[in-house]
N, C-alpha and C. Protein backbone atom coordinates (compact mmCIF):
# COMPACT_ATOMS: atom_id res chain seq x y z
N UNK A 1 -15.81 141.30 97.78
CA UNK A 1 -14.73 141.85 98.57
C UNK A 1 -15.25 142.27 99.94
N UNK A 2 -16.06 142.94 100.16
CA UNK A 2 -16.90 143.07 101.11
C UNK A 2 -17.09 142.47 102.13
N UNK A 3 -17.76 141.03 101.68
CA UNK A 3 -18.24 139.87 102.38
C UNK A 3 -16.56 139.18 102.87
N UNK A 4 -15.64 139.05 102.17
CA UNK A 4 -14.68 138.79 102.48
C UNK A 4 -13.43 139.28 103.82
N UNK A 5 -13.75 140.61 103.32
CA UNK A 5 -12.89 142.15 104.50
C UNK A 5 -13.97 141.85 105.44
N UNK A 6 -14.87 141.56 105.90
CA UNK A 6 -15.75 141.57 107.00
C UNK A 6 -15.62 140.08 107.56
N UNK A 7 -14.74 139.03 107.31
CA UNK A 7 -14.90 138.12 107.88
C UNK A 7 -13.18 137.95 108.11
N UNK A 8 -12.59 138.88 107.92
CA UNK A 8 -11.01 139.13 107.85
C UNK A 8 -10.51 138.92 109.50
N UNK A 9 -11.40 138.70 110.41
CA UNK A 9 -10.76 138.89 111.67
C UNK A 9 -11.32 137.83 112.04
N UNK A 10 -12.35 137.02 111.70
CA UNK A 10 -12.26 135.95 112.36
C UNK A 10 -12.00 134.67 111.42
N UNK A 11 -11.10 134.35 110.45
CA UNK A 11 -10.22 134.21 109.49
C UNK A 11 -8.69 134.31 110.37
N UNK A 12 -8.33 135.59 110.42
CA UNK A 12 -7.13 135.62 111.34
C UNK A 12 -6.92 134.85 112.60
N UNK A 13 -8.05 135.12 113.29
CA UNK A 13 -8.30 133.99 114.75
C UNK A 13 -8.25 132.73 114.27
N UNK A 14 -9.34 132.36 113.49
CA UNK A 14 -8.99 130.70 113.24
C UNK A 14 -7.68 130.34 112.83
N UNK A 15 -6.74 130.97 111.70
CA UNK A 15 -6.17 130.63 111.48
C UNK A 15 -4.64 130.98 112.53
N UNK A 16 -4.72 131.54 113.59
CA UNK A 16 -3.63 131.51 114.26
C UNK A 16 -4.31 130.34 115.73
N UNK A 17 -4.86 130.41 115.93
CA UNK A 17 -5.46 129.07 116.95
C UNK A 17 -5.01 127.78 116.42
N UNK A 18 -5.76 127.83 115.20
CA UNK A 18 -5.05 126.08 114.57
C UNK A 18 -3.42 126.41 114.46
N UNK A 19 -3.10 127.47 114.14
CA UNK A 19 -1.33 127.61 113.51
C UNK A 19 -0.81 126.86 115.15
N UNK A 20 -1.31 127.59 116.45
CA UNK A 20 -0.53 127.30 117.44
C UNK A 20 -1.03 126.21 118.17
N UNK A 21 -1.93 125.46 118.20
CA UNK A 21 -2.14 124.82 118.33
C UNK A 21 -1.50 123.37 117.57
N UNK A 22 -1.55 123.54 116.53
CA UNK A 22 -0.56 122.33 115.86
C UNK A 22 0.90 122.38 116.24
N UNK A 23 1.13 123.84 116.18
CA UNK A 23 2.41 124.01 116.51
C UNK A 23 2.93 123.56 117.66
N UNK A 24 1.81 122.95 118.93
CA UNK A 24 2.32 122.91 120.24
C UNK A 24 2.07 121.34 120.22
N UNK A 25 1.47 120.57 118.86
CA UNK A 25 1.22 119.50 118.92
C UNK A 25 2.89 119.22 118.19
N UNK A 26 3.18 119.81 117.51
CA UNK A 26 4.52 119.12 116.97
C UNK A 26 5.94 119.33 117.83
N UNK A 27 5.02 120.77 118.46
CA UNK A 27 6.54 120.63 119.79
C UNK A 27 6.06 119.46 121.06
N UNK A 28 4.92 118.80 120.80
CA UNK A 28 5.00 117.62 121.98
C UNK A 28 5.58 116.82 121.22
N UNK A 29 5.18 116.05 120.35
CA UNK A 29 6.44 115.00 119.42
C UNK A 29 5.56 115.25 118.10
N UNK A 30 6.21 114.27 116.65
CA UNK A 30 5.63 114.65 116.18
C UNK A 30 4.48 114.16 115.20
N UNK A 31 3.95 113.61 115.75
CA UNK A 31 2.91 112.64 115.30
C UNK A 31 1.61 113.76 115.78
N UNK A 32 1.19 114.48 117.30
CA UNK A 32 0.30 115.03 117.09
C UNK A 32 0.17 115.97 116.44
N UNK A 33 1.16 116.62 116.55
CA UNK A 33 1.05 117.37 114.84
C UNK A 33 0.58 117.24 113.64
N UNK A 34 0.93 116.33 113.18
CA UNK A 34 0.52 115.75 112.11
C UNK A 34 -1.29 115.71 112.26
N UNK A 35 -1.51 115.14 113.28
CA UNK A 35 -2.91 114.49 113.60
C UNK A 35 -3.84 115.94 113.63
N UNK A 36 -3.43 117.13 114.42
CA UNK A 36 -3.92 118.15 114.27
C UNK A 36 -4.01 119.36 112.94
N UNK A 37 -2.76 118.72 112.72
CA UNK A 37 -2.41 119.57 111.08
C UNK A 37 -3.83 118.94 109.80
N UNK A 38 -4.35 117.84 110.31
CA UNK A 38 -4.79 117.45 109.21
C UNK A 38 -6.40 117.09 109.75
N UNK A 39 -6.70 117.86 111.23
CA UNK A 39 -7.47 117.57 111.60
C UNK A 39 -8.47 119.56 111.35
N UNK A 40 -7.11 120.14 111.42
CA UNK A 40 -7.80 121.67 111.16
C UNK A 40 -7.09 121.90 109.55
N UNK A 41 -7.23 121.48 108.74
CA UNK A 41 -7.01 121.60 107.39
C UNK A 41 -7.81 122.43 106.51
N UNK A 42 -8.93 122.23 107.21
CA UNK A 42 -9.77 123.42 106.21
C UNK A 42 -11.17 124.19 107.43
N UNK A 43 -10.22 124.64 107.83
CA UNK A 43 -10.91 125.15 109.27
C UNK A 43 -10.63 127.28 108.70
N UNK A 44 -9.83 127.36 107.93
CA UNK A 44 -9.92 128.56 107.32
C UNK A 44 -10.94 128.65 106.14
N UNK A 45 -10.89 127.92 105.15
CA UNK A 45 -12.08 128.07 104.34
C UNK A 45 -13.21 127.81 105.39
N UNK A 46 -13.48 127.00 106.60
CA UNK A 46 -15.11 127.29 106.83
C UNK A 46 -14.77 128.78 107.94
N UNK A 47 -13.93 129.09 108.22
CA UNK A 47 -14.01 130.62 108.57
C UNK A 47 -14.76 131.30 107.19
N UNK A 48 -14.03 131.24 106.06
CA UNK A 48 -14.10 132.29 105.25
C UNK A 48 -16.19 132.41 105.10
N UNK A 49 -15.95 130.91 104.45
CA UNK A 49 -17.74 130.42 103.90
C UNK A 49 -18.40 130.70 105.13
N UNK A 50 -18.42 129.52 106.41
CA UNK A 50 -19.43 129.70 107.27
C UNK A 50 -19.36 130.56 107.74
N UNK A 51 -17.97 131.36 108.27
CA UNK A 51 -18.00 132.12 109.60
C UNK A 51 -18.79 132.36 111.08
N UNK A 52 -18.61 130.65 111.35
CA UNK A 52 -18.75 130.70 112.71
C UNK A 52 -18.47 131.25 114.09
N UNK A 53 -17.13 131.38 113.68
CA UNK A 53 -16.38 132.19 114.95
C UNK A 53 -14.94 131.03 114.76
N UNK A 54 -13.75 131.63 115.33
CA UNK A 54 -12.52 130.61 115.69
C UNK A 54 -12.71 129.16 116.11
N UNK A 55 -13.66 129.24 117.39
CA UNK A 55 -13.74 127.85 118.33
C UNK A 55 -14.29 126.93 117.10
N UNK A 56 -15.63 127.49 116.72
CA UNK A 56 -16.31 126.78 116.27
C UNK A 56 -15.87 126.55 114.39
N UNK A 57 -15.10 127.41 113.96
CA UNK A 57 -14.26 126.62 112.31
C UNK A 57 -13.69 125.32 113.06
N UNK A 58 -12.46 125.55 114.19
CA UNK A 58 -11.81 124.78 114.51
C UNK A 58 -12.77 123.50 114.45
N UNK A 59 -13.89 123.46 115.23
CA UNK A 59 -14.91 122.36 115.19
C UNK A 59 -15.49 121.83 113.98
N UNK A 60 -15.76 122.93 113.24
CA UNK A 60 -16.32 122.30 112.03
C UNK A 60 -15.50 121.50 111.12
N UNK A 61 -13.95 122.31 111.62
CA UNK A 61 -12.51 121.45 110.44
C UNK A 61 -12.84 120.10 110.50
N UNK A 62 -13.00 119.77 112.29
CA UNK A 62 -12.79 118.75 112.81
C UNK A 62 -13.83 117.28 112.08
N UNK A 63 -15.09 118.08 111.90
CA UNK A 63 -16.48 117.40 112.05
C UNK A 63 -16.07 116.88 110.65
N UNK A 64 -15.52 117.94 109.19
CA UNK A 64 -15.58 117.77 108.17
C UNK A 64 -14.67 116.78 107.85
N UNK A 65 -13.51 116.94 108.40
CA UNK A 65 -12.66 115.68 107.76
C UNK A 65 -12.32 114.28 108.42
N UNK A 66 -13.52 114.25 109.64
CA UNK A 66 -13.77 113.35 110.23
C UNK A 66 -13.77 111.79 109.10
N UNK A 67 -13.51 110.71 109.12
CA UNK A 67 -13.60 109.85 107.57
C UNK A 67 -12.53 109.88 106.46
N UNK A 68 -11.95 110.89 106.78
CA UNK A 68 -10.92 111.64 105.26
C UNK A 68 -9.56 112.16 105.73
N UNK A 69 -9.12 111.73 107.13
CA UNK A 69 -8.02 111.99 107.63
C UNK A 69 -6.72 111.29 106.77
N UNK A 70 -7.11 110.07 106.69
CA UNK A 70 -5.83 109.59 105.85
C UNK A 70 -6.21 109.99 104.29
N UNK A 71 -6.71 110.53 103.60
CA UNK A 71 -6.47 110.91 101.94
C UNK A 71 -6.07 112.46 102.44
N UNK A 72 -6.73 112.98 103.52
CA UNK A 72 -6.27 114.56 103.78
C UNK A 72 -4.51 114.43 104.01
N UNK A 73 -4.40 113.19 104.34
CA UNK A 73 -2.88 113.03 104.85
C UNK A 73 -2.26 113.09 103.38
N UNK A 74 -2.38 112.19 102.94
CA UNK A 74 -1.48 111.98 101.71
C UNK A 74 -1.63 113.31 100.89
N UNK A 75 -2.63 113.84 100.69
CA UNK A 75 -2.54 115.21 99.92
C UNK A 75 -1.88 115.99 100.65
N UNK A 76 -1.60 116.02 101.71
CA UNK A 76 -0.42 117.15 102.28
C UNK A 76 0.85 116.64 102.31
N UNK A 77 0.90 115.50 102.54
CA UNK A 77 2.42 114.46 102.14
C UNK A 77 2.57 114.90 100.72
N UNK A 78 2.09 115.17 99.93
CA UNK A 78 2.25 115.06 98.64
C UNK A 78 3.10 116.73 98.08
N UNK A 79 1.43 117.64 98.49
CA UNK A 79 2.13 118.64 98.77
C UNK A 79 3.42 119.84 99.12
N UNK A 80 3.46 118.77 100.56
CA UNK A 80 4.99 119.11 101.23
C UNK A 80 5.88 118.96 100.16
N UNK A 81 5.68 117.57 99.83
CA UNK A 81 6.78 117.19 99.29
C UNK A 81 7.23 117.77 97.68
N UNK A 82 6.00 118.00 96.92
CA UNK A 82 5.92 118.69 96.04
C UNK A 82 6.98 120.78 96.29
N UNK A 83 6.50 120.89 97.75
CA UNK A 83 7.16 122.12 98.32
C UNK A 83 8.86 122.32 98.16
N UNK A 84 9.04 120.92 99.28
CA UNK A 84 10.43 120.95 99.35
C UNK A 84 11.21 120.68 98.09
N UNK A 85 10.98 119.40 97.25
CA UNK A 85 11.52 119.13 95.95
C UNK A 85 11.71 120.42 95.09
N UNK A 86 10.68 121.55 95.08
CA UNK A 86 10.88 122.93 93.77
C UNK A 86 11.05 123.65 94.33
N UNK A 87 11.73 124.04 96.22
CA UNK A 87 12.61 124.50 96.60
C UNK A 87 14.13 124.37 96.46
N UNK A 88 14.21 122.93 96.14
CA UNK A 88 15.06 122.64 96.47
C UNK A 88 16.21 122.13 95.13
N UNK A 89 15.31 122.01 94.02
CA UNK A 89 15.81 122.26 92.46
C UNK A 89 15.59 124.03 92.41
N UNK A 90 14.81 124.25 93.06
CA UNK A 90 14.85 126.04 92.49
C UNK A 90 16.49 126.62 92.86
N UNK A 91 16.63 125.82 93.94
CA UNK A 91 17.94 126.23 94.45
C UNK A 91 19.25 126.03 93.92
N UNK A 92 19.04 125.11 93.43
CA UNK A 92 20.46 124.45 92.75
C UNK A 92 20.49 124.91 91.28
N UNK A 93 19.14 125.61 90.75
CA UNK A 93 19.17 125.93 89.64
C UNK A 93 19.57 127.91 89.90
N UNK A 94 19.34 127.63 90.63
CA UNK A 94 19.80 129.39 91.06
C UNK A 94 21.58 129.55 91.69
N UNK A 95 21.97 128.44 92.22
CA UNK A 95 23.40 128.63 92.20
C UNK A 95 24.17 128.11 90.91
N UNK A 96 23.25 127.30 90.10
CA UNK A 96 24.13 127.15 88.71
C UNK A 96 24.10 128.52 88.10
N UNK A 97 23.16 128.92 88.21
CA UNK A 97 22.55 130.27 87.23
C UNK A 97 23.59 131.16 87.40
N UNK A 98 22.80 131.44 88.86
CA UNK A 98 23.08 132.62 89.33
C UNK A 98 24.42 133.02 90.45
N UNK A 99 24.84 132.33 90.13
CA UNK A 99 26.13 131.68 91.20
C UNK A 99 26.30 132.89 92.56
N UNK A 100 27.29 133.35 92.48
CA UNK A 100 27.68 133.95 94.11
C UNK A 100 26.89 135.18 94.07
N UNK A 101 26.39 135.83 93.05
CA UNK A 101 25.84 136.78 93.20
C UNK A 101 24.09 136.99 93.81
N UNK A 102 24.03 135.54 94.09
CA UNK A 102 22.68 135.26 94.71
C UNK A 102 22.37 134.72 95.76
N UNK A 103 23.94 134.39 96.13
CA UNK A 103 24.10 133.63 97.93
C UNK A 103 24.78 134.87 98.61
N UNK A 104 24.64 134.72 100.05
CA UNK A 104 25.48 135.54 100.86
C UNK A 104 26.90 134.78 100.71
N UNK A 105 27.76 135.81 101.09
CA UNK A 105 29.15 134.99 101.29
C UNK A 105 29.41 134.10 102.05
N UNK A 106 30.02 132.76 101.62
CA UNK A 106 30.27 131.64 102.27
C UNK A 106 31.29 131.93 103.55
N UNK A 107 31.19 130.91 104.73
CA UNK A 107 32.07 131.46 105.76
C UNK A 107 32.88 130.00 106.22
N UNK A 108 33.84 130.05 106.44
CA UNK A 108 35.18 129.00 106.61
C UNK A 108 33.97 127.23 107.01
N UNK A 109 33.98 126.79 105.98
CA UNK A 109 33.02 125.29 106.58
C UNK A 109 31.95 125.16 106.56
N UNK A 110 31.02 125.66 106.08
CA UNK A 110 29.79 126.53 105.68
C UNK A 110 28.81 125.42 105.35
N UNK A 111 28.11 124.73 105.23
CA UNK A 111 27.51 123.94 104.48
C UNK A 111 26.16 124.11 104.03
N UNK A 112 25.54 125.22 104.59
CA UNK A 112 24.84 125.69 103.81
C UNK A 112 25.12 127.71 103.88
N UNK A 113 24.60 128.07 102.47
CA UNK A 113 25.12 129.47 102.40
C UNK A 113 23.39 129.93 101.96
N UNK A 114 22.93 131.22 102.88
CA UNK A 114 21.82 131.48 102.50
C UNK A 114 21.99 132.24 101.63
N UNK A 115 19.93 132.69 100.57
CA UNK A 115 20.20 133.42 99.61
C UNK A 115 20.48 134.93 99.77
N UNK A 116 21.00 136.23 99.38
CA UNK A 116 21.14 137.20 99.50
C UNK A 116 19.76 137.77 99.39
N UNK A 117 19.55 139.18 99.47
CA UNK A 117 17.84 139.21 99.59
C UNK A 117 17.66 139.79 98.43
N UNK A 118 18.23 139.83 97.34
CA UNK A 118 18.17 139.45 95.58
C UNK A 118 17.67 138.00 95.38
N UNK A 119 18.77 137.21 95.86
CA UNK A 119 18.07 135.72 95.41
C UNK A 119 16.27 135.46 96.34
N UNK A 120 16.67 135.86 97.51
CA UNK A 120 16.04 135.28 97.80
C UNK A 120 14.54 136.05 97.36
N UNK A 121 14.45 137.08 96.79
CA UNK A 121 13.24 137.91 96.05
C UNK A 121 12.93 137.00 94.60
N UNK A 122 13.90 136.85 94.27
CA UNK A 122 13.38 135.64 93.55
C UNK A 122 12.99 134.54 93.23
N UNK A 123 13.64 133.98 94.37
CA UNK A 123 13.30 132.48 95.23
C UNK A 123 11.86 132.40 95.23
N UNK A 124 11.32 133.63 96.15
CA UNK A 124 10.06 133.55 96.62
C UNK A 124 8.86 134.04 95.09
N UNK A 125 9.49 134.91 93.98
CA UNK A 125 8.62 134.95 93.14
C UNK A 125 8.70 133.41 92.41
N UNK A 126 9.26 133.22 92.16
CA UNK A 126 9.75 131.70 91.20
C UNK A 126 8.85 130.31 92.17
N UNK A 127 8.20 130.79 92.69
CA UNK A 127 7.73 129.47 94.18
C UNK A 127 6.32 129.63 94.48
N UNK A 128 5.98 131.32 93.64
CA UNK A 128 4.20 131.45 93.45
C UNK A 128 3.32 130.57 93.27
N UNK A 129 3.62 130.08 92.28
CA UNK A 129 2.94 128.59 91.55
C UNK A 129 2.71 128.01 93.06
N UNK A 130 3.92 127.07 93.33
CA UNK A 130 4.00 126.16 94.43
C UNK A 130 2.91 126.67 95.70
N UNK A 131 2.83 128.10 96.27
CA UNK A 131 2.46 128.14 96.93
C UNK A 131 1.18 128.24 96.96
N UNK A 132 0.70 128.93 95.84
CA UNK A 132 -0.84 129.18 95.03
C UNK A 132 -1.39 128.05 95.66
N UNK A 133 -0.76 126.74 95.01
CA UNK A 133 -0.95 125.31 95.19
C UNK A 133 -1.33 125.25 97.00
N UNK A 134 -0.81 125.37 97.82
CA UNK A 134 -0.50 125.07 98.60
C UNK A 134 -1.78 125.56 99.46
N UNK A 135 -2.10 127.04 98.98
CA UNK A 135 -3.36 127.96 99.61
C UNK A 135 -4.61 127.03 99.46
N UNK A 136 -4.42 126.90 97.57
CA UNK A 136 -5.83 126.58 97.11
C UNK A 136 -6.19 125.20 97.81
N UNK A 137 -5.23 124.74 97.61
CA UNK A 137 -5.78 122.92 98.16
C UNK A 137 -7.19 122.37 99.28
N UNK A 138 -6.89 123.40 100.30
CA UNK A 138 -8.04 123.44 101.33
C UNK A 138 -9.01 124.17 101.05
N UNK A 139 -9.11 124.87 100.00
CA UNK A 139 -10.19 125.52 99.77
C UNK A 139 -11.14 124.47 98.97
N UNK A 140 -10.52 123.68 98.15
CA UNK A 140 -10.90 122.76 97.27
C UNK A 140 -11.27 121.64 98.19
N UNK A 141 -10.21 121.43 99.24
CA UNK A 141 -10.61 119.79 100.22
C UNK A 141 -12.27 120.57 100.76
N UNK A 142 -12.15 121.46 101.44
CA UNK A 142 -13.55 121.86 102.15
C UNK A 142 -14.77 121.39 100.62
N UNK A 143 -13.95 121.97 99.79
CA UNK A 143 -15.58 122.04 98.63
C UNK A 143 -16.09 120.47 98.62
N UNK A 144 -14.92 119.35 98.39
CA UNK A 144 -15.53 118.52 98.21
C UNK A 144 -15.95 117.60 99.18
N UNK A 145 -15.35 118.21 100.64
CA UNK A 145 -15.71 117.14 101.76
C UNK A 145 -17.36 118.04 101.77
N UNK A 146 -17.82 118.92 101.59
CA UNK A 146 -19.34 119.43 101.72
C UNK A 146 -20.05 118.72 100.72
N UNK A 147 -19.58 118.47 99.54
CA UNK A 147 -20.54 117.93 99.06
C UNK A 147 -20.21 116.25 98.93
N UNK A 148 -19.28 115.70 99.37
CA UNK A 148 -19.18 114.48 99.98
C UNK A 148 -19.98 114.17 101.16
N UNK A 149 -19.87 114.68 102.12
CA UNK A 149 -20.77 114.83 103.75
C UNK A 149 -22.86 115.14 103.19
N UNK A 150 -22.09 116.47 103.07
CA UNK A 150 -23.63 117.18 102.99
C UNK A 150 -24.83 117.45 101.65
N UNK A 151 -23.59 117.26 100.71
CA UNK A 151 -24.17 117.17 99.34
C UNK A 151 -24.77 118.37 98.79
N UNK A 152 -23.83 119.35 99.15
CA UNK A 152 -23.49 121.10 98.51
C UNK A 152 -23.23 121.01 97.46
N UNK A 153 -23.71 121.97 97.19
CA UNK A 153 -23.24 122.04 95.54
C UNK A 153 -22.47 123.63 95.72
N UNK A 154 -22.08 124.14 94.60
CA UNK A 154 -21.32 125.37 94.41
C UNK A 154 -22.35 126.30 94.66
N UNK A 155 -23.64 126.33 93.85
CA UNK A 155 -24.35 127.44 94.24
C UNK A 155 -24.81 127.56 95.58
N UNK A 156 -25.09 126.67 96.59
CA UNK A 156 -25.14 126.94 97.54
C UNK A 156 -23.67 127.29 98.29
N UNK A 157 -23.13 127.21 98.24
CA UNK A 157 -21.03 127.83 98.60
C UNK A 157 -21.42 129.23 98.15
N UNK A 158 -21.67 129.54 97.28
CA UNK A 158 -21.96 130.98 96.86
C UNK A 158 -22.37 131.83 97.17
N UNK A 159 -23.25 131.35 97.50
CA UNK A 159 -24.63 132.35 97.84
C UNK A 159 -24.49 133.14 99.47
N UNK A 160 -23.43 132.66 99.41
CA UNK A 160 -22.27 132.96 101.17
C UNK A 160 -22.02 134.89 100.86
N UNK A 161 -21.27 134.96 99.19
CA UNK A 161 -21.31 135.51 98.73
C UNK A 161 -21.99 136.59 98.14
N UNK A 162 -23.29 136.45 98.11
CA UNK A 162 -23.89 137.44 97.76
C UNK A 162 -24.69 138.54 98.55
């Protein structure tokens, strides 16, 4: 915990540099987005492990999935899509369920009605799983692009740790 709370701020930096940075790649169109989204993919796990500093995770994201851009792609295609789909049955299974008492009130033509902040407290517990998923993934892409690249093993990942 320690080792962790002490690398908590430059963790935050990396991960809002890549956030806006992609973000300004998908407000140019949206392909660089994509290209950057999957180019800083695990630029927070080497905050957490290496802790280089912001500039330099961003660099290392870069260095690591250099080779592995298109399987990094499809695992986030997959992902997403895994996201939106058990949003999007969570939803329809929550207005069968749970009918009006879990949407706000509909308004004359409405076509979509958001959840009330009942549903939507549950929305977001019921979506843990999904998102768990969503955290862990890059923690896991970093493990194995290191020992794909560099040929790490876990105990050396660890020992970050101790």
């Amino acid at each position: 915990m320690r080792v962790g709370y002490s690398r908590l701020g430059t963790v935050w930096v990396t991960a809002f540099m890549a956030g806006v940075v992609t973000a300004l790649g998908f407000c140019a169109l949206v392909i660089p987005g994509l290209i950057l989204l999957v180019r800083y993919w695990v630029a927070v796990p080497v905050a957490v492990i290496e802790s280089p500093g912001g500039n330099a995770s961003l660099s290392r994201s870069v260095e690591l999935t250099d080779g592995s851009r298109w399987p990094i792609f499809g695992v986030l295609l997959v992902l997403g899509s895994i996201g939106v789909l058990s949003t999007l049955l969570l939803l329809e299974g929550l207005r069968i369920v749970g009918g009006p008492a879990l949407f706000e009130a509909a308004t004359e033509g409405a076509r979509i009605v958001p959840l009330n902040a009942g549903g939507q407290a549950l929305q977001d517990a019921l979506l843990v799983p999904v998102s768990c998923l969503g955290a862990v993934a890059p923690a896991v892409a970093y493990h194995d692009l290191l020992v794909g690249k560099e040929g790490l093993d876990v105990d050396a990942l660890l020992k970050v740790f101790e």
